[in-house]
Structure formats: C-alpha cells, structure tokens
PDB file of N, CA and C in Angstrom:
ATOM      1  N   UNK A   1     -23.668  15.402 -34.685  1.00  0.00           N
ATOM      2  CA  UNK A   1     -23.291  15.076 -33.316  1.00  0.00           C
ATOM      3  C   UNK A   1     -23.546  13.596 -33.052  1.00  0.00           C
ATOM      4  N   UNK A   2     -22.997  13.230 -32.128  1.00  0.00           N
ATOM      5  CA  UNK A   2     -22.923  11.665 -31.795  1.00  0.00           C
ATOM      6  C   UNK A   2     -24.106  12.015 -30.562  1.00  0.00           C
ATOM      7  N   UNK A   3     -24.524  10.317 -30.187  1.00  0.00           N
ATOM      8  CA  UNK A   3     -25.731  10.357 -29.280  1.00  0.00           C
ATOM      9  C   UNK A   3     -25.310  11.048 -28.347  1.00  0.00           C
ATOM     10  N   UNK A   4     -23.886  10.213 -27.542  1.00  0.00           N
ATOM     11  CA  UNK A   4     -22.727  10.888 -26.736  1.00  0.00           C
ATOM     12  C   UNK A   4     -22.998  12.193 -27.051  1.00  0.00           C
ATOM     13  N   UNK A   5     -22.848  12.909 -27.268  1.00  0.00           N
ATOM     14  CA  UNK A   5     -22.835  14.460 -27.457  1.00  0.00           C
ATOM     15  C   UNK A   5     -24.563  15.128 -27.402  1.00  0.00           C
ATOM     16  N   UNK A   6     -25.183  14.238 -28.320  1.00  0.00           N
ATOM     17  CA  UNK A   6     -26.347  14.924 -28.151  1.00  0.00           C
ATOM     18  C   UNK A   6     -26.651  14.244 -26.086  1.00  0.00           C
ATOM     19  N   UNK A   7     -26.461  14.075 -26.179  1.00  0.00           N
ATOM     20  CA  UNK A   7     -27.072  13.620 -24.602  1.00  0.00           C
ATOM     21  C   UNK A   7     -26.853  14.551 -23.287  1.00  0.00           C
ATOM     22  N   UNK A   8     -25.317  14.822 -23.956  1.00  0.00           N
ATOM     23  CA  UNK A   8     -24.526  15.705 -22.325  1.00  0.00           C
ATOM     24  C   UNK A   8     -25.830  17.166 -22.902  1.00  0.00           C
ATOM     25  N   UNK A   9     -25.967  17.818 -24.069  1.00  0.00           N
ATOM     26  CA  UNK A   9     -26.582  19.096 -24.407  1.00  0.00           C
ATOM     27  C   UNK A   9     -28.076  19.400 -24.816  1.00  0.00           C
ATOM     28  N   UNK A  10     -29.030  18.197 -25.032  1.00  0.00           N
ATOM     29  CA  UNK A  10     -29.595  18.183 -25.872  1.00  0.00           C
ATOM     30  C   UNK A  10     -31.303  18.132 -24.585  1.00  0.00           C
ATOM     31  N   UNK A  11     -31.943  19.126 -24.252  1.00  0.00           N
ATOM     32  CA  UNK A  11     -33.043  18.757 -23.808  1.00  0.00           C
ATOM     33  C   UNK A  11     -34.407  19.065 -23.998  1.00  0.00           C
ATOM     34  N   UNK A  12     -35.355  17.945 -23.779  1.00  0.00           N
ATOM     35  CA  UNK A  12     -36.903  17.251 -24.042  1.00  0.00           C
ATOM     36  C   UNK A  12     -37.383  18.810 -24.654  1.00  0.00           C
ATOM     37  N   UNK A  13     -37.210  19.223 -25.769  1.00  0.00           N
ATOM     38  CA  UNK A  13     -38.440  20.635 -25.786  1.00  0.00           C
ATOM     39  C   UNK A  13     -40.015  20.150 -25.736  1.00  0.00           C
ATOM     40  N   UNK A  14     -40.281  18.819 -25.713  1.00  0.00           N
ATOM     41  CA  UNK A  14     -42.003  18.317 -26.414  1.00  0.00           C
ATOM     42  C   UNK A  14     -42.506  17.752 -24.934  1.00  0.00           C
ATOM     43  N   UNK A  15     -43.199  19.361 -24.173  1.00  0.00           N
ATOM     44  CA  UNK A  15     -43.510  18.561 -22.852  1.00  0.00           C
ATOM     45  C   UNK A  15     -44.079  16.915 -22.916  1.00  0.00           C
ATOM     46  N   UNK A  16     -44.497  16.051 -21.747  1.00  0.00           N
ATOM     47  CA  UNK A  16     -45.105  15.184 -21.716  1.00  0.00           C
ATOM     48  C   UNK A  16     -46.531  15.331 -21.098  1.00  0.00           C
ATOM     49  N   UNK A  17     -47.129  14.418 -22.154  1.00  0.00           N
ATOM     50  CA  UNK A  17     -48.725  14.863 -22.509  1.00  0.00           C
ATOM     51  C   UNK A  17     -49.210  13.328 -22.862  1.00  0.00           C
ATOM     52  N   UNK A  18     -50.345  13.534 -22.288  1.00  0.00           N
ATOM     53  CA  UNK A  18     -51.252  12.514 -23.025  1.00  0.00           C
ATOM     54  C   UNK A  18     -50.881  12.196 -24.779  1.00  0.00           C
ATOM     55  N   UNK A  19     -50.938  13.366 -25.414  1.00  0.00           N
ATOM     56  CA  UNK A  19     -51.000  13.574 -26.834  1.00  0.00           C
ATOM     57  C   UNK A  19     -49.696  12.952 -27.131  1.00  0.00           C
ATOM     58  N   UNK A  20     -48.649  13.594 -26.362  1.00  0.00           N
ATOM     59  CA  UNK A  20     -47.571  13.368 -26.568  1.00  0.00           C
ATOM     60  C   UNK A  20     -46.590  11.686 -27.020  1.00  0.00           C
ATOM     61  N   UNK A  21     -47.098  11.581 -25.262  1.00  0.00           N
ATOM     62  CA  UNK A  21     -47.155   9.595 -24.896  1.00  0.00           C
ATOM     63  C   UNK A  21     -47.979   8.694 -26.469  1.00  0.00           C
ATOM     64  N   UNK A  22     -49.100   9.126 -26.538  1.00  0.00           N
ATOM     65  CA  UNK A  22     -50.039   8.260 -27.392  1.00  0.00           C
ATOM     66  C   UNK A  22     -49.297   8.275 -29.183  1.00  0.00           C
ATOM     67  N   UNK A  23     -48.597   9.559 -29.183  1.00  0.00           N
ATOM     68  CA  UNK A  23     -48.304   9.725 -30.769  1.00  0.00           C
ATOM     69  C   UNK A  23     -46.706   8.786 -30.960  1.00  0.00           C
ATOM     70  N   UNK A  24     -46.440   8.895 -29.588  1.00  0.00           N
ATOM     71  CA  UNK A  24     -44.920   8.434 -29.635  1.00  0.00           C
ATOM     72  C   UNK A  24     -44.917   6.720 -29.730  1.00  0.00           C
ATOM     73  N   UNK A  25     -46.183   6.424 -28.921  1.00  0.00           N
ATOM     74  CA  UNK A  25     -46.649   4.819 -29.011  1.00  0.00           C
ATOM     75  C   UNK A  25     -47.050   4.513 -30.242  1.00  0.00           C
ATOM     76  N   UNK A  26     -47.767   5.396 -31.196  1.00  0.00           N
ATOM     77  CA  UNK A  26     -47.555   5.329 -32.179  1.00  0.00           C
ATOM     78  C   UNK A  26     -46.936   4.535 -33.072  1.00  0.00           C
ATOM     79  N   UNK A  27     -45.765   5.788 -33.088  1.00  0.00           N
ATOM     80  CA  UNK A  27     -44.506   5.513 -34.135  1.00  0.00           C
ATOM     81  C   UNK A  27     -43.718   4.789 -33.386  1.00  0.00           C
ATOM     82  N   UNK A  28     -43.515   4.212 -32.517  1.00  0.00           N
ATOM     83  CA  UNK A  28     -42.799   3.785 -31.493  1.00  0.00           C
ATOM     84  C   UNK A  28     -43.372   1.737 -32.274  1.00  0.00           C
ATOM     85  N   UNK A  29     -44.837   2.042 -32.535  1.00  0.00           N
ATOM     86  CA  UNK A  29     -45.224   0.729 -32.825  1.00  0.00           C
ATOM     87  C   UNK A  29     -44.753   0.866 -34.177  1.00  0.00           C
ATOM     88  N   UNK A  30     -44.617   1.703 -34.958  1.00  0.00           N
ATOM     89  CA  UNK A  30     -44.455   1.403 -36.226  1.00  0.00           C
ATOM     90  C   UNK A  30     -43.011   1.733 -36.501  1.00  0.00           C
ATOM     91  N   UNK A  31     -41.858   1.941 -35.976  1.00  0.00           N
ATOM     92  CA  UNK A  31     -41.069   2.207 -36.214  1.00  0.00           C
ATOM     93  C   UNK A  31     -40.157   1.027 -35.945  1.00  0.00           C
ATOM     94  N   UNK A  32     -40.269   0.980 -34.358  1.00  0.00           N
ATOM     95  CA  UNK A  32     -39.045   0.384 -33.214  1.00  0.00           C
ATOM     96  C   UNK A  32     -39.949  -0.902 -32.779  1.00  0.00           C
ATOM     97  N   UNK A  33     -41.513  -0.828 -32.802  1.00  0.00           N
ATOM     98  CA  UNK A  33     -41.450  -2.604 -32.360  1.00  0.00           C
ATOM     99  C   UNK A  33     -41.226  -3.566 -33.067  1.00  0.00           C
ATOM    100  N   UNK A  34     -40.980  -3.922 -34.436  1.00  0.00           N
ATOM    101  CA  UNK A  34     -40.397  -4.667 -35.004  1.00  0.00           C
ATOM    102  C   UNK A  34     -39.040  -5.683 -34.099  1.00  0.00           C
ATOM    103  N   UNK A  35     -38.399  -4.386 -33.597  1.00  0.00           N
ATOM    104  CA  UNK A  35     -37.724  -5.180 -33.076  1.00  0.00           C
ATOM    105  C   UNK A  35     -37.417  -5.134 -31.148  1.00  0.00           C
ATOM    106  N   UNK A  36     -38.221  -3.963 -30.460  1.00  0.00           N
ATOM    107  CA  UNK A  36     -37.753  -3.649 -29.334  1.00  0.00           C
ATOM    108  C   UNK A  36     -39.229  -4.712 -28.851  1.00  0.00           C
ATOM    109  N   UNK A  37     -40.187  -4.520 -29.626  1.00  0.00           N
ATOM    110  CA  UNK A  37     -41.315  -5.261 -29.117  1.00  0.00           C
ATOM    111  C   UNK A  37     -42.314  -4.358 -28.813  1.00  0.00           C
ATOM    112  N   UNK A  38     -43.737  -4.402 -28.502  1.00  0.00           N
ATOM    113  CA  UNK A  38     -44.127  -3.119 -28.212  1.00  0.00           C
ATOM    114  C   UNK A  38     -43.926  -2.750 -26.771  1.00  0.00           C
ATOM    115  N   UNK A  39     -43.809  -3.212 -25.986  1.00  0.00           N
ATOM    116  CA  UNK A  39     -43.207  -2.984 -24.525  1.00  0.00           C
ATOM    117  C   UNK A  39     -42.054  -2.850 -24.358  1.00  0.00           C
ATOM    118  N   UNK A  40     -41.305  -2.352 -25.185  1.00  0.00           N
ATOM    119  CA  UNK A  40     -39.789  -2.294 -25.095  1.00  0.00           C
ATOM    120  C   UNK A  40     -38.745  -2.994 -24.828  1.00  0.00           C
ATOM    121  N   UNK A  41     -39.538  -4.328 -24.491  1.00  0.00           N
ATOM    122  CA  UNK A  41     -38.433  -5.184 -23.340  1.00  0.00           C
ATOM    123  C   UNK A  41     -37.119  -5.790 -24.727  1.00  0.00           C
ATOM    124  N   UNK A  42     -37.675  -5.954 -25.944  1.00  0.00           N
ATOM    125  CA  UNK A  42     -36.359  -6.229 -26.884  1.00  0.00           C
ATOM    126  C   UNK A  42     -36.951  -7.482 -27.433  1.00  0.00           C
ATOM    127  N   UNK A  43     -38.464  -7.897 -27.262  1.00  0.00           N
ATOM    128  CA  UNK A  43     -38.674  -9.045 -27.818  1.00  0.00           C
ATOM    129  C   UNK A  43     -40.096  -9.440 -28.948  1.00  0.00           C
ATOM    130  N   UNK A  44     -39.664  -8.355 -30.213  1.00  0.00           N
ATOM    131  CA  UNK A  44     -40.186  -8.245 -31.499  1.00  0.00           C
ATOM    132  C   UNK A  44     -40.224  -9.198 -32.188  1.00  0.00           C
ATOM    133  N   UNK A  45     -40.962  -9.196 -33.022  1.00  0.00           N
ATOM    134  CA  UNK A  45     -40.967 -10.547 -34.176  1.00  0.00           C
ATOM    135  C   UNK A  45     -39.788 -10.779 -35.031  1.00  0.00           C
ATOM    136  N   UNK A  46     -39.283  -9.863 -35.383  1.00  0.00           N
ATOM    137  CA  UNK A  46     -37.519  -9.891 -35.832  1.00  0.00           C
ATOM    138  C   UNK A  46     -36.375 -10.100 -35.045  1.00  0.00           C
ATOM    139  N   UNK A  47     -36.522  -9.826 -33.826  1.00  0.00           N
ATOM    140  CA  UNK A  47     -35.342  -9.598 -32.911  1.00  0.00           C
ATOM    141  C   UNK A  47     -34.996 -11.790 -32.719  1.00  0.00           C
ATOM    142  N   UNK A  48     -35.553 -12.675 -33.170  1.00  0.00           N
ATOM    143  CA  UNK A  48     -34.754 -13.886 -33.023  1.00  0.00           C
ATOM    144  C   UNK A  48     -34.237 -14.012 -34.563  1.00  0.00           C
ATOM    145  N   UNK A  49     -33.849 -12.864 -35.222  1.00  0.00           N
ATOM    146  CA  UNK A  49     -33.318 -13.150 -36.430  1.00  0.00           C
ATOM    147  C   UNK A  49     -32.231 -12.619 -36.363  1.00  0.00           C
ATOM    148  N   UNK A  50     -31.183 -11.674 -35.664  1.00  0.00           N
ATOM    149  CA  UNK A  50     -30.745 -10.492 -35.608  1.00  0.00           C
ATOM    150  C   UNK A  50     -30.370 -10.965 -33.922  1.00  0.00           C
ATOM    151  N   UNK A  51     -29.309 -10.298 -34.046  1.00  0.00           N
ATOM    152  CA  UNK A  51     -29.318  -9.876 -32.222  1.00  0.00           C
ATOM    153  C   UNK A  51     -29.821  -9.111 -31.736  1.00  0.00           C
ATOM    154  N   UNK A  52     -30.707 -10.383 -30.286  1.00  0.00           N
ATOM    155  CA  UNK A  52     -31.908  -9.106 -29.809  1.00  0.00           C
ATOM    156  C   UNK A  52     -31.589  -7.475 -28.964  1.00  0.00           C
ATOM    157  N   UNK A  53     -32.448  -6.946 -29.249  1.00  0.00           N
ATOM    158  CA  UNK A  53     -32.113  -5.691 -29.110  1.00  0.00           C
ATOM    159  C   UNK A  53     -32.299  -5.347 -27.080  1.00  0.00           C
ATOM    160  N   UNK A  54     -31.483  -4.599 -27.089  1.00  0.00           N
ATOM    161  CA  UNK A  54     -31.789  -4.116 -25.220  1.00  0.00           C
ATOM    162  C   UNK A  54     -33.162  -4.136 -25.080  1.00  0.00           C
ATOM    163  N   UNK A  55     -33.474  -4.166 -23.292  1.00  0.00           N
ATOM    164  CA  UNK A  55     -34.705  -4.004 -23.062  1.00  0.00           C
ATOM    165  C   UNK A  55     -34.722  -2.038 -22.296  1.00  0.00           C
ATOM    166  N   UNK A  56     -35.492  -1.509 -23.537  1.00  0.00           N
ATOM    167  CA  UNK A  56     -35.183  -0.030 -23.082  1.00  0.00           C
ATOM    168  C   UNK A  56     -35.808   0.189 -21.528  1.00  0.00           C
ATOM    169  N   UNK A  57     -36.824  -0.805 -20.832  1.00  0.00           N
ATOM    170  CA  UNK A  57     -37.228  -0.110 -19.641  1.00  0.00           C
ATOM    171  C   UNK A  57     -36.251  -0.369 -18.404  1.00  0.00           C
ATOM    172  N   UNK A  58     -34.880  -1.176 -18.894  1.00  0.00           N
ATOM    173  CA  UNK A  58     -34.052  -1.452 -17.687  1.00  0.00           C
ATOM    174  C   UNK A  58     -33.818  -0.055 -17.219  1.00  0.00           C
ATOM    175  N   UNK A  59     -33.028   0.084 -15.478  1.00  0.00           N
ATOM    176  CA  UNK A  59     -32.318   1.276 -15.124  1.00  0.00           C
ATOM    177  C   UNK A  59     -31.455   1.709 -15.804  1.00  0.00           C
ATOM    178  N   UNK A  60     -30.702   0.639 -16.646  1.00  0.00           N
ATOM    179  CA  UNK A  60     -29.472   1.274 -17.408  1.00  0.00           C
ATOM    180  C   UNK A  60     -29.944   2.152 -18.739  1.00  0.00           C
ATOM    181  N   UNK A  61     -31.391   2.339 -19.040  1.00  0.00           N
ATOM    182  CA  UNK A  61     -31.679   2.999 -20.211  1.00  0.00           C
ATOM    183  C   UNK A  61     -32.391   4.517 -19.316  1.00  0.00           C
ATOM    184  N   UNK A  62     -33.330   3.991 -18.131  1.00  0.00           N
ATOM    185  CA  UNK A  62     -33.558   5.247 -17.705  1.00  0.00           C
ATOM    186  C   UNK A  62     -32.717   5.902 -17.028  1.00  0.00           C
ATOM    187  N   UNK A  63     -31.781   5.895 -16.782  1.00  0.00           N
ATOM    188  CA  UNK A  63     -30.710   6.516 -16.456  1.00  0.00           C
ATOM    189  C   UNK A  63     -30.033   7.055 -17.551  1.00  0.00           C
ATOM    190  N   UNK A  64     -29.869   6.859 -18.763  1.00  0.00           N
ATOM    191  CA  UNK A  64     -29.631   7.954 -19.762  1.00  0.00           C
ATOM    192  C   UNK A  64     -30.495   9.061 -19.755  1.00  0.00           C
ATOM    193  N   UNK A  65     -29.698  10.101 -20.698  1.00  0.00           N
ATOM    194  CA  UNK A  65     -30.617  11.603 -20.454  1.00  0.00           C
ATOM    195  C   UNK A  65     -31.883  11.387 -21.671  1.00  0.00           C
ATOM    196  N   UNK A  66     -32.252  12.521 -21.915  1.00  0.00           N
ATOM    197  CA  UNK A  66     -33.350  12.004 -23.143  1.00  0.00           C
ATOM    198  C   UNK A  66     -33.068  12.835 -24.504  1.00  0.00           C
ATOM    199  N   UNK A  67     -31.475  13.530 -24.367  1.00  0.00           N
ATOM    200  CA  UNK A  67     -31.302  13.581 -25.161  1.00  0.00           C
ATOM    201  C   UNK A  67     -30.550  12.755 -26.024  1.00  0.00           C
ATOM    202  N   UNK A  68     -29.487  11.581 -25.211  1.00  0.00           N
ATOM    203  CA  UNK A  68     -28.847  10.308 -25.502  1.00  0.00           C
ATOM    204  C   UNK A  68     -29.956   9.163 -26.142  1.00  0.00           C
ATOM    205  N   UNK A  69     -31.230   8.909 -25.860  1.00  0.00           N
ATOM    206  CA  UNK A  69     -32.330   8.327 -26.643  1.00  0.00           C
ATOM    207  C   UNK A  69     -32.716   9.107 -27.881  1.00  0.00           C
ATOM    208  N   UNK A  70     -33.087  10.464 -27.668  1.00  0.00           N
ATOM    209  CA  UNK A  70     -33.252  11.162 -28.962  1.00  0.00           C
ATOM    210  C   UNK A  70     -32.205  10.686 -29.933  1.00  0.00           C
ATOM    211  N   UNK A  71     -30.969  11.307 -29.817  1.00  0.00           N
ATOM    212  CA  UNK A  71     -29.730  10.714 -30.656  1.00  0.00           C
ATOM    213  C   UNK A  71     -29.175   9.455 -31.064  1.00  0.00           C
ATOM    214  N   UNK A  72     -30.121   8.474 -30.291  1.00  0.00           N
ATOM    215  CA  UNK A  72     -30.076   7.162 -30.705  1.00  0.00           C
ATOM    216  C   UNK A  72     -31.230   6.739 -31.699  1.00  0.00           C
ATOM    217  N   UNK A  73     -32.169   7.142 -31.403  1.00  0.00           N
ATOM    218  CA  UNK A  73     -33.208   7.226 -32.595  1.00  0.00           C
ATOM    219  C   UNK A  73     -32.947   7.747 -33.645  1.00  0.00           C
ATOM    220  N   UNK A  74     -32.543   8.676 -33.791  1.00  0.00           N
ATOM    221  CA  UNK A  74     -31.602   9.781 -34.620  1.00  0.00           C
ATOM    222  C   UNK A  74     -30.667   9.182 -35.751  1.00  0.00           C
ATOM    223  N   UNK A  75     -29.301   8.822 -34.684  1.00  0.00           N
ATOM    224  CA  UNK A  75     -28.303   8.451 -35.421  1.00  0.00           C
ATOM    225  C   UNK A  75     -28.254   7.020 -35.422  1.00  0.00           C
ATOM    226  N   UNK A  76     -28.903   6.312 -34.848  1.00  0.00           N
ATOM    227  CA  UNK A  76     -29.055   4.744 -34.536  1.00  0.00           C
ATOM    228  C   UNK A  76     -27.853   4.192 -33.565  1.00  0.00           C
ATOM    229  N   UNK A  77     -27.807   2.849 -33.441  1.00  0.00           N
ATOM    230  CA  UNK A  77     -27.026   2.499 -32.374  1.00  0.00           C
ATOM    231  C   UNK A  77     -25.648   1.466 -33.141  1.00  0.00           C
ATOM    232  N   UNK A  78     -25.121   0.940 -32.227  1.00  0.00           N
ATOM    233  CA  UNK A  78     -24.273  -0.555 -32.753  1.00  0.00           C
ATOM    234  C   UNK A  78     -24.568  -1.034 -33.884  1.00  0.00           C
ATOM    235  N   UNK A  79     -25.913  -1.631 -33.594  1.00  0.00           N
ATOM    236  CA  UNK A  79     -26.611  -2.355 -34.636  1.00  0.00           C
ATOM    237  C   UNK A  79     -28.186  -1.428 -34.869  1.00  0.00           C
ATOM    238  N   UNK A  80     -28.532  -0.626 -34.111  1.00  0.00           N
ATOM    239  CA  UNK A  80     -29.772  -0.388 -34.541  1.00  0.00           C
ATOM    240  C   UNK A  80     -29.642   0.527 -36.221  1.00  0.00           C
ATOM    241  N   UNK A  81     -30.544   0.869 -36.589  1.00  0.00           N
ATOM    242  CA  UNK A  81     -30.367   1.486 -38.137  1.00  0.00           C
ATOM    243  C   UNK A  81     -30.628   2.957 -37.798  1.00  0.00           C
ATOM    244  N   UNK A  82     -30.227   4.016 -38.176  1.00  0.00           N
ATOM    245  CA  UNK A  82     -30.981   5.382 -38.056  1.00  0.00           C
ATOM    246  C   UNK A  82     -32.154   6.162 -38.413  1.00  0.00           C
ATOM    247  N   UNK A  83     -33.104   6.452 -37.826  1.00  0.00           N
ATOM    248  CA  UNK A  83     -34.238   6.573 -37.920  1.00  0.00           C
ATOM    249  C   UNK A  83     -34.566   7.990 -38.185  1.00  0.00           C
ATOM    250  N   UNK A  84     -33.404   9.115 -38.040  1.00  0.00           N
ATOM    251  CA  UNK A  84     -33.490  10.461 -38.700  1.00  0.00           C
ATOM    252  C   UNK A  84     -33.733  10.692 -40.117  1.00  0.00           C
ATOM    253  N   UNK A  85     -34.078   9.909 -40.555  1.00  0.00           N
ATOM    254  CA  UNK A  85     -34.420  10.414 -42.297  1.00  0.00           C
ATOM    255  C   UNK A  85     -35.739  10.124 -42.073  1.00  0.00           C
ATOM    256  N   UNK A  86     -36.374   9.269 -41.785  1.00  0.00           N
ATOM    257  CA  UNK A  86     -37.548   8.738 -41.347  1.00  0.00           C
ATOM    258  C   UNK A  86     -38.807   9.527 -40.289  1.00  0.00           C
ATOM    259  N   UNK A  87     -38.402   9.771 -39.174  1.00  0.00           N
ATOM    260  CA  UNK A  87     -38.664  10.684 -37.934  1.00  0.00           C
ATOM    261  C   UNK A  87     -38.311  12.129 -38.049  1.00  0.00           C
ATOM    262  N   UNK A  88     -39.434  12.900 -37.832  1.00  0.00           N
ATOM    263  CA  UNK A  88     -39.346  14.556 -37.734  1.00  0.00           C
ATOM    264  C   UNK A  88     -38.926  14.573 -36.398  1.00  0.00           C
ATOM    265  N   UNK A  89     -37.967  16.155 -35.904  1.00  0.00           N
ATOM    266  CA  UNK A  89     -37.697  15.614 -34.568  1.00  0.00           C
ATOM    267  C   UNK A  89     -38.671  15.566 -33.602  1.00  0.00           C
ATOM    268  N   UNK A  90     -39.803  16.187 -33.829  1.00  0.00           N
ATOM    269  CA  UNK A  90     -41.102  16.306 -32.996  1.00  0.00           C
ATOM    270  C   UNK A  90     -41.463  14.799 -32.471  1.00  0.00           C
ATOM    271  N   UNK A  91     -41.347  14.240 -33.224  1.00  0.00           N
ATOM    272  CA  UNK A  91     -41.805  12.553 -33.670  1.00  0.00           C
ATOM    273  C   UNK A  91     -40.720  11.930 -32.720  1.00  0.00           C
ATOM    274  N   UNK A  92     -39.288  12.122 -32.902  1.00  0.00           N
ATOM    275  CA  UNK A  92     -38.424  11.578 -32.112  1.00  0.00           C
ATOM    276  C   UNK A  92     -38.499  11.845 -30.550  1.00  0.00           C
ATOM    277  N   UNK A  93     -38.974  13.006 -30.315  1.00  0.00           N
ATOM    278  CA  UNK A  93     -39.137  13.576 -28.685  1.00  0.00           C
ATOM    279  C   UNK A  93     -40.573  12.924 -28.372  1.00  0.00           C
ATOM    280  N   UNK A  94     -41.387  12.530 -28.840  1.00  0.00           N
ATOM    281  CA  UNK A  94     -42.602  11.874 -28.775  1.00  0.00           C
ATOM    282  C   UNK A  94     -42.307  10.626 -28.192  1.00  0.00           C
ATOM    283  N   UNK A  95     -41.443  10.083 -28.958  1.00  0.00           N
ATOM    284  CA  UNK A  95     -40.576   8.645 -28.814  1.00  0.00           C
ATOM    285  C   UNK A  95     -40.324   8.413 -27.282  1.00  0.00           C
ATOM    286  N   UNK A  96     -39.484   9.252 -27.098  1.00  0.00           N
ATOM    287  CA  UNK A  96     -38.951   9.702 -25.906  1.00  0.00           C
ATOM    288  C   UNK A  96     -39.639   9.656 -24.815  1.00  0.00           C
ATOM    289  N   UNK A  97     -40.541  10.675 -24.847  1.00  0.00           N
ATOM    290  CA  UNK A  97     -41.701  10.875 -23.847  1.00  0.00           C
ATOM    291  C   UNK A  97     -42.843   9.140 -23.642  1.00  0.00           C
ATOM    292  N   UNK A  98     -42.776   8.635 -25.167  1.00  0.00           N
ATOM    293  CA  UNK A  98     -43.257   7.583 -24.700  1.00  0.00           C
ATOM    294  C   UNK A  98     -42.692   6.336 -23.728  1.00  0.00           C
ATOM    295  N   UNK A  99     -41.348   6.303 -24.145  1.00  0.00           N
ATOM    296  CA  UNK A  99     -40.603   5.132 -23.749  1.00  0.00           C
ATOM    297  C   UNK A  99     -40.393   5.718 -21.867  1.00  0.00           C
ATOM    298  N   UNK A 100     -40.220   6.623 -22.358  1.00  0.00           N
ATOM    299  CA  UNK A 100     -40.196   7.202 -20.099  1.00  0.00           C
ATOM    300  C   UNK A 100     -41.114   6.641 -19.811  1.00  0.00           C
ATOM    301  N   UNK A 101     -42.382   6.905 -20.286  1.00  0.00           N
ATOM    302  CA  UNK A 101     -43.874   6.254 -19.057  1.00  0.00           C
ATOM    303  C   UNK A 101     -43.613   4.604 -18.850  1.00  0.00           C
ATOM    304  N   UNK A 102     -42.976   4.341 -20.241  1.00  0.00           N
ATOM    305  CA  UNK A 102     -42.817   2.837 -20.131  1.00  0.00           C
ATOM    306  C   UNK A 102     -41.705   2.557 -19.121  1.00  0.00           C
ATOM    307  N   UNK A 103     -40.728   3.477 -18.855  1.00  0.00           N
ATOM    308  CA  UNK A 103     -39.620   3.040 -17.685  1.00  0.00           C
ATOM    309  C   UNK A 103     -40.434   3.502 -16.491  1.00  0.00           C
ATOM    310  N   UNK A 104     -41.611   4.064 -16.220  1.00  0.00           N
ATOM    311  CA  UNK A 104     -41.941   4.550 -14.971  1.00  0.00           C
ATOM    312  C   UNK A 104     -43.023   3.121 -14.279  1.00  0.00           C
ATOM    313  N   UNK A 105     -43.425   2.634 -14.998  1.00  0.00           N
ATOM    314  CA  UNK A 105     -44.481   1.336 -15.251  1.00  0.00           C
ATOM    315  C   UNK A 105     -43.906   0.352 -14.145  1.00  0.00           C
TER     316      UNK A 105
END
C-alpha cells in the first residue's frame, strides 16, 4: 500500500504512553535525526548535504492521519529512504506516538 492508502485505513493500535513516547524518541534519534534533527524541525547534521527535510511539527504534518506517517516511515517519502526493513511495526507506531507529543509542544 502507498502512504496515501495506508493513511485513509490504517489506525494507531500502540496506545500513547510514557513507554511508548520515550522508545519512539529513541529510534526516532537513531533512525530519523540524522536528518529531521532531533526536534523534528528538519535540521540534522546531514540535512545541509541533501535537501533539507520538512519540519514534521508544522500543521501541515499534524494534520495528517497517523496512519499516513506510519506509511511514510514505512515506505519512505520523495526523497526520504524506507525504513520498513529496518523498523518492526511496533517501533514505527512508537515513532508516531512520539512525533505527536512533539506537534503538541
């Protein structure tokens, strides 16, 4: 399925939790700040090599569903790389749950 698709069908099974938030910051640091940064805003130590990446805490990201982020982690983006061979989906909904607190901030 495309993110598009996972997004309109696809919802959060990994309530949000302390545990949840902290594991997703995690992998979130070891995965995606390279280039999102660890605050999401898009400004990683790679991202002036590369075109920088969105800042996920704008409205235009929390306004996607969380299954359209799952599936972007997933299947990757434009330019991002895909992170489903890498990420269990537990791990990816973690993601998720983390980057929300960061749009609620």
């Amino acid at each position: 399925m495309t993110r598009e698709e996972m997004g309109k069908i696809l919802t959060n099974p990994v309530p949000v939790s302390q545990q949840s938030i902290e594991n997703g910051r995690r992998l979130f640091e070891i995965y995606c700040a390279l280039c999102h940064g660890t605050n999401a805003k898009g400004m990683g130590p790679v991202a002036v090599k590369f075109v920088p990446p969105p800042d996920l805490t704008l409205p235009f990201f929390a306004q996607k569903s969380d299954g359209y982020i799952y599936g972007t982690i997933r299947n990757g983006g434009p330019i991002m790389p895909a992170h489903g061979t890498v990420l269990a989906p537990k791990e990816r909904w973690d993601i998720v749950n983390f980057l929300r607190s960061l749009q609620t901030q």
